[in-house]
Protein backbone atom coordinates (compact mmCIF):
# COMPACT_ATOMS: atom_id res chain seq x y z
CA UNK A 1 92.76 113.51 107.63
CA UNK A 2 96.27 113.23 106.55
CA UNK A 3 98.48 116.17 107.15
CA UNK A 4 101.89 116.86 107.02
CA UNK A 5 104.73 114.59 106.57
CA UNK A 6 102.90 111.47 107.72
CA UNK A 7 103.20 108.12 106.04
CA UNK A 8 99.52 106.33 104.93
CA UNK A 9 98.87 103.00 103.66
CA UNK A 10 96.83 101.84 101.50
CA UNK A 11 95.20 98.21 101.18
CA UNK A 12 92.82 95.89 99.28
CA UNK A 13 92.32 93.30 97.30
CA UNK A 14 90.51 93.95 93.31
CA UNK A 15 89.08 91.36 91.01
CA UNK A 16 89.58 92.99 87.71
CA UNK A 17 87.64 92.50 84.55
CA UNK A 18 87.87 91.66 81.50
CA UNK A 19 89.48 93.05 79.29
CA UNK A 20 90.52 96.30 81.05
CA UNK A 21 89.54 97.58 84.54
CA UNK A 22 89.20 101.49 85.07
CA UNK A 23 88.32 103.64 87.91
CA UNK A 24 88.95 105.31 91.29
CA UNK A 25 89.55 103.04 93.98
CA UNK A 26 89.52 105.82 96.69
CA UNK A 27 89.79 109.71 96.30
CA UNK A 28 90.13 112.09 98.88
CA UNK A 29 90.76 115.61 97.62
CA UNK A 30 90.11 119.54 97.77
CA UNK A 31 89.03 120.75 94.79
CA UNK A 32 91.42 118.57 93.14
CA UNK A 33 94.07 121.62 94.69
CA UNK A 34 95.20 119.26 97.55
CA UNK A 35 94.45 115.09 98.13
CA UNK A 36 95.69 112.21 96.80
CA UNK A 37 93.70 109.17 94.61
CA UNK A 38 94.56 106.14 94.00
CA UNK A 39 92.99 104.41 90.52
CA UNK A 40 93.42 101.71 88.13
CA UNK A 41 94.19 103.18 84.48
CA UNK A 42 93.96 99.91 81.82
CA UNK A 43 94.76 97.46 84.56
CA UNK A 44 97.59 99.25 85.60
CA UNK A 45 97.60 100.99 89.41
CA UNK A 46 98.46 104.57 89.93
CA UNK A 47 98.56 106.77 92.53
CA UNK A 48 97.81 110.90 92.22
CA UNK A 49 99.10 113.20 94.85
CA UNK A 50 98.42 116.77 94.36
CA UNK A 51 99.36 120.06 96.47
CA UNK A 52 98.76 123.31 94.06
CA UNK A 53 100.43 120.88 91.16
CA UNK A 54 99.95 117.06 90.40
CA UNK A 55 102.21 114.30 90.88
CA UNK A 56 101.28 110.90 89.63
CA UNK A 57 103.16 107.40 90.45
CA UNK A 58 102.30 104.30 88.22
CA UNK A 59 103.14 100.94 89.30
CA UNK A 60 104.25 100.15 85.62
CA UNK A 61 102.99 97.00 86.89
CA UNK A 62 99.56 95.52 85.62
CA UNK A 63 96.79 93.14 86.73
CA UNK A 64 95.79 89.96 85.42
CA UNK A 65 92.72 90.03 83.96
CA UNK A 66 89.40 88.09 85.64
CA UNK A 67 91.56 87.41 88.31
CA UNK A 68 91.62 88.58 92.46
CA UNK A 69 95.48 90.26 92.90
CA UNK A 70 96.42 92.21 96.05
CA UNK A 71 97.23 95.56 95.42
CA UNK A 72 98.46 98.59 97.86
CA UNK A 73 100.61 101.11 98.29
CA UNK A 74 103.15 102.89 100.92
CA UNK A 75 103.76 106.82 101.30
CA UNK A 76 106.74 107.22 103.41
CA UNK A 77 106.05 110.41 104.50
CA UNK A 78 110.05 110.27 106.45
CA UNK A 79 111.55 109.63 103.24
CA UNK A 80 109.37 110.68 100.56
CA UNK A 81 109.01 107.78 98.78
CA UNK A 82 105.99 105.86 97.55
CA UNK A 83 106.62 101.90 97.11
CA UNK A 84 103.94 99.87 95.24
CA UNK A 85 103.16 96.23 96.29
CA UNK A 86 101.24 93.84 93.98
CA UNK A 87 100.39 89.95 95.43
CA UNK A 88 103.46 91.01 97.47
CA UNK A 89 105.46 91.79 95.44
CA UNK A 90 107.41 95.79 95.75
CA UNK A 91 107.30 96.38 92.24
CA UNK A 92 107.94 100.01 92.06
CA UNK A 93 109.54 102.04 94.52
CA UNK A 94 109.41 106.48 93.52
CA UNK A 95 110.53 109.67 94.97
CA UNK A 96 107.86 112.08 95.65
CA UNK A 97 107.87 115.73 97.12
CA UNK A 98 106.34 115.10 100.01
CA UNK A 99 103.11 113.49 101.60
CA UNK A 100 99.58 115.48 100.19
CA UNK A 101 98.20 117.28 103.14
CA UNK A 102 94.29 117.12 103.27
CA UNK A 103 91.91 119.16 105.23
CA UNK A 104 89.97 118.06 108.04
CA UNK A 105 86.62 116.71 107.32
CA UNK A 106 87.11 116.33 103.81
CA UNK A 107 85.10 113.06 102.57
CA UNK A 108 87.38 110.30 101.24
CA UNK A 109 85.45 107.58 98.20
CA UNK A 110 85.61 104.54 97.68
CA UNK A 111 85.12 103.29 94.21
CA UNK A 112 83.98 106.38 92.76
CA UNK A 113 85.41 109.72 92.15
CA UNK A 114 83.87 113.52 92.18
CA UNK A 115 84.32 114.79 88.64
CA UNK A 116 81.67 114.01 85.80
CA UNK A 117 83.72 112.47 83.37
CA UNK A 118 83.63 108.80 82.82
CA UNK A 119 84.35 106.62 83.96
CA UNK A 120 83.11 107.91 87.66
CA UNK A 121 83.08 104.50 88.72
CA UNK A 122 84.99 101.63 89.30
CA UNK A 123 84.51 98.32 87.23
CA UNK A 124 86.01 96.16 89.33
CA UNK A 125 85.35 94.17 92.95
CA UNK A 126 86.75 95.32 96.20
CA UNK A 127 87.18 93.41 99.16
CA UNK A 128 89.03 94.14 102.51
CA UNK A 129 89.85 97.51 102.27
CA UNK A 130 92.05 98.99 104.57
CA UNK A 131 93.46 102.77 104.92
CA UNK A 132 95.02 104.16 107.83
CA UNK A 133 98.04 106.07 108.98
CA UNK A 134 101.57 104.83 109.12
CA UNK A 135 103.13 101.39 108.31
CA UNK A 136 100.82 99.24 109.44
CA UNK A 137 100.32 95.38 110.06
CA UNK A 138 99.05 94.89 106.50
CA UNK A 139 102.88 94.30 105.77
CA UNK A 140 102.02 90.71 107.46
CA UNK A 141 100.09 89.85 104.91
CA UNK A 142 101.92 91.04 102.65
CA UNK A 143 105.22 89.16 103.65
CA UNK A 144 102.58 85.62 103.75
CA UNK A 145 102.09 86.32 100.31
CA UNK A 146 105.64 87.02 99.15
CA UNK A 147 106.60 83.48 101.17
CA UNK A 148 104.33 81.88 99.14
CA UNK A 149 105.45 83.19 96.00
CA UNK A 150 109.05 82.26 96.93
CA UNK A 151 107.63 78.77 97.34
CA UNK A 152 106.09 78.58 94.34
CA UNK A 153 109.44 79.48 92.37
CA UNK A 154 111.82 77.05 94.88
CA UNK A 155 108.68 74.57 94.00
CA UNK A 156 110.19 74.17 90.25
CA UNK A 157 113.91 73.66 91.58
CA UNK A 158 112.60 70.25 93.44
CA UNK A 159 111.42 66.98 91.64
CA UNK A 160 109.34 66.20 92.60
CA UNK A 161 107.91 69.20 94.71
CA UNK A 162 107.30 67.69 98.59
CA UNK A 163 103.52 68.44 98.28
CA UNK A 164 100.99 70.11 96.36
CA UNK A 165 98.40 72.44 98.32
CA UNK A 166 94.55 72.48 96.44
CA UNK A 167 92.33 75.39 96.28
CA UNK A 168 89.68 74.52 99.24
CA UNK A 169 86.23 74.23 98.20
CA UNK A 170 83.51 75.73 98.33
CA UNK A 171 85.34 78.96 98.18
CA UNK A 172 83.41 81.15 98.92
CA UNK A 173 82.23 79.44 101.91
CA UNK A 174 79.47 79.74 104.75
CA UNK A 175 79.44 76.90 107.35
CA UNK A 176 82.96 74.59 106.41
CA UNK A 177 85.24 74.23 103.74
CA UNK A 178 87.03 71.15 102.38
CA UNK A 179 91.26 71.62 102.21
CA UNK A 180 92.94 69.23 100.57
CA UNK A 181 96.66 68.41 100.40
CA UNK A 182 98.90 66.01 98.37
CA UNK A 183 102.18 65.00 99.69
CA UNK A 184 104.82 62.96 97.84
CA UNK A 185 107.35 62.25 100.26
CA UNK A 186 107.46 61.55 104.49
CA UNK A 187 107.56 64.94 106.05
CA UNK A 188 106.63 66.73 109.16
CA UNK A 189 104.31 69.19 108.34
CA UNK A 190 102.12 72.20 109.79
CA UNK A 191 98.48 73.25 108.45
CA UNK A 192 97.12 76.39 109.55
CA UNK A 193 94.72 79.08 109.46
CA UNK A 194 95.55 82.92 109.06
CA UNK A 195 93.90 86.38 108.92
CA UNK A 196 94.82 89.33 106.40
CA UNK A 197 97.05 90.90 109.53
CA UNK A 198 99.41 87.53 109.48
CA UNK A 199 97.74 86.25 112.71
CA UNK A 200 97.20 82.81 113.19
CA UNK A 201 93.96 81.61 113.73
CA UNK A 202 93.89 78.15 114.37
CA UNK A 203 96.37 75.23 113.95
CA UNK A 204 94.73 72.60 112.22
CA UNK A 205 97.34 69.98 112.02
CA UNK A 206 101.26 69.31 113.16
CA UNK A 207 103.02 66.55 113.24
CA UNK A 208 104.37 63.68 110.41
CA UNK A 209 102.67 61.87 107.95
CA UNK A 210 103.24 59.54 105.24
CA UNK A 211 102.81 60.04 101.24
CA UNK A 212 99.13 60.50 100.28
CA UNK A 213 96.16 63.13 100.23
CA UNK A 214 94.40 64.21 102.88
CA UNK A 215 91.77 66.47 103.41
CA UNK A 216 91.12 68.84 106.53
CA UNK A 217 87.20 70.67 107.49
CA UNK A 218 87.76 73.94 108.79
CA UNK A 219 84.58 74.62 110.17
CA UNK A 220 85.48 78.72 110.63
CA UNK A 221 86.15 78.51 114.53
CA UNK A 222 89.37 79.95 115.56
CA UNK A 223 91.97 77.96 118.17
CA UNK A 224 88.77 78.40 121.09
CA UNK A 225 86.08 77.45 119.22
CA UNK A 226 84.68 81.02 118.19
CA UNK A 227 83.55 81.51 115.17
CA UNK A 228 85.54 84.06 113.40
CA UNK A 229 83.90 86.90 111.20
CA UNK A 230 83.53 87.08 107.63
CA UNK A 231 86.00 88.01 105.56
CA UNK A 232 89.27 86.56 103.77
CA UNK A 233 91.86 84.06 105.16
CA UNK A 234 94.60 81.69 103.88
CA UNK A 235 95.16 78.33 104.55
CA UNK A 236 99.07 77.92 105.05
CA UNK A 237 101.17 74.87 104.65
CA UNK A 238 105.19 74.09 105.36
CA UNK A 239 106.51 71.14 104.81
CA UNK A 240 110.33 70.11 103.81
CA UNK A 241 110.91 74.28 103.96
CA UNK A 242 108.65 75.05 101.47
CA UNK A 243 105.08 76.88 102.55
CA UNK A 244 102.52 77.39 100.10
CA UNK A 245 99.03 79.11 101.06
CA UNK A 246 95.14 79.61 99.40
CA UNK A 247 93.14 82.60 99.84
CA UNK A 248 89.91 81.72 101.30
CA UNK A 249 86.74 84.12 101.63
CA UNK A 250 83.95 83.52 104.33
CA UNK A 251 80.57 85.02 104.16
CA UNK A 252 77.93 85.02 106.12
C-alpha cells in the first residue's frame, strides 16, 4: 500500500533471454487509473506510474542477453525523482510528478500483469525479489557491486592485475562450493562471504600469502557455524586495493 509522497524501492535480480525479454515484473494498479508497474520492454527496463494520466520512465539502459544483471529502481517520493540502477550502476536518474498513490488492499504481481494482451507474462527468471518502502539496505548491495565494477576497470590500469578471482563451482550449489583465487604478486589479502544486504557472513581468510592459486570450501555456514538459508551471496576479495566479487546462488 503505497500512498502519498512516500519513496519505494524496488529490487531483483533477472536472467534475460534470448534474444529479447518482455513482460511485467510486478504491477500493482487500480484499474490502470492509479499504480505503478515496472516491466522489461525489448530488454530495456521501464517503469509506469499512473494517477488519472500515465507517466512512464525508461532506463534507456538495456540487458545483456542470456545473462543474470541486477536491476531496480528508486522513487524518491521527497524529491520526485526516480533513479534507475543496473549491476550498480545509476544509469538514469528522471523527474516525476509525484509518487503513485495505491489503495489499500489492492493485489500487487509478480511476473504477470492483469490485461489480456500479450505478452501477460514474463519470459525471463527472477530471483531475490525485494519491494518495500523507503531507501532501504538493498543500496548495500548495490554499492558491493559498483566496488567491484570499479575494480574491474582499475584492473586494466595495472600489469599485471594483483590477482584474478574465478567463478566458484558448482554454482549453483547445495552442500560446498569450490573458490578459487590466483594471485601474482605478495599481498595481504581478505576473502569473505556476503549477503544481498552487504552483511558479512563469514571471513574465510586474512592474512599474507605468496604468488600462487589457492582454493577455499565454503561449506554455507556463516562465522558460528549455522548454516545460512538459500539464496544468493558473493564471494569478495581485496587485495593491493583492488576487490573483486562472484555472485553465488545456494539452494536447497
Amino acid at each position: 500500500n503505497i500512498s502519498g509522497k512516500i519513496s519505494f524501492t524496488f529490487s531483483t535480480w533477472i536472467f534475460t533471454n534470448d534474444p529479447v525479454t518482455n513482460g511485467e515484473v510486478i504491477n500493482a494498479d487500480d484499474g490502470f487509473i492509479s499504480g505503478y508497474r515496472f516491466y522489461i520492454d525489448n530488454n530495456i527496463p521501464k517503469l509506469e506510474i499512473r494517477e488519472g494520466f500515465k507517466e512512464v520512465f525508461s532506463s534507456d539502459y538495456p540487458l545483456s542477453a542470456n545473462k543474470w544483471a541486477h536491476i531496480g529502481f528508486y522513487c524518491d517520493g521527497l524529491t520526485d525523482e526516480v533513479l534507475f540502477y543496473v549491476n550498480g550502476q545509476n544509469v538514469r536518474k528522471l523527474r516525476f510528478t509525484k509518487v503513485s498513490q495505491v489503495p489499500g488492499g489492492k493485489n500487487a504481481f509478480i511476473g504477470a500483469m492483469l490485461r489480456t494482451g500479450a505478452p501477460n507474462y514474463l519470459n525471463a527468471n527472477l530471483d531475490k525479489i525485494r519491494f518495500y518502502m523507503g531507501k532501504d539496505s538493498v543500496f548495500r548491495d548495490i554499492e558491493i557491486m559498483a566496488e567491484s565494477n570499479s575494480a574491474i576497470k582499475s584492473k586494466s590500469t595495472r600489469a599485471p592485475s594483483t590477482f584474478v578471482l574465478f567463478q566458484n563451482y558448482p554454482n549453483p550449489f547445495n552442500l560446498s562450493t569450490k573458490i578459487q583465487f590466483e594471485l601474482r604478486k605478495a599481498a595481504y589479502l581478505q576473502l569473505s562471504i556476503y549477503d544481498l544486504l552487504g552483511n558479512q557472513i563469514r571471513n574465510l581468510y586474512e592474512g599474507d600469502k605468496l604468488p600462487g592459486t589457492f582454493d577455499f570450501t565454503w561449506d554455507g555456514a556463516d562465522s558460528r557455524g549455522n548454516i545460512v538459508p538459500s539464496g544468493v551471496y558473493f564471494t569478495r576479495l581485496s587485495a593491493d586495493g583492488v576487490i573483486q566479487t562472484k555472485k553465488m546462488i545456494l539452494v536447497k
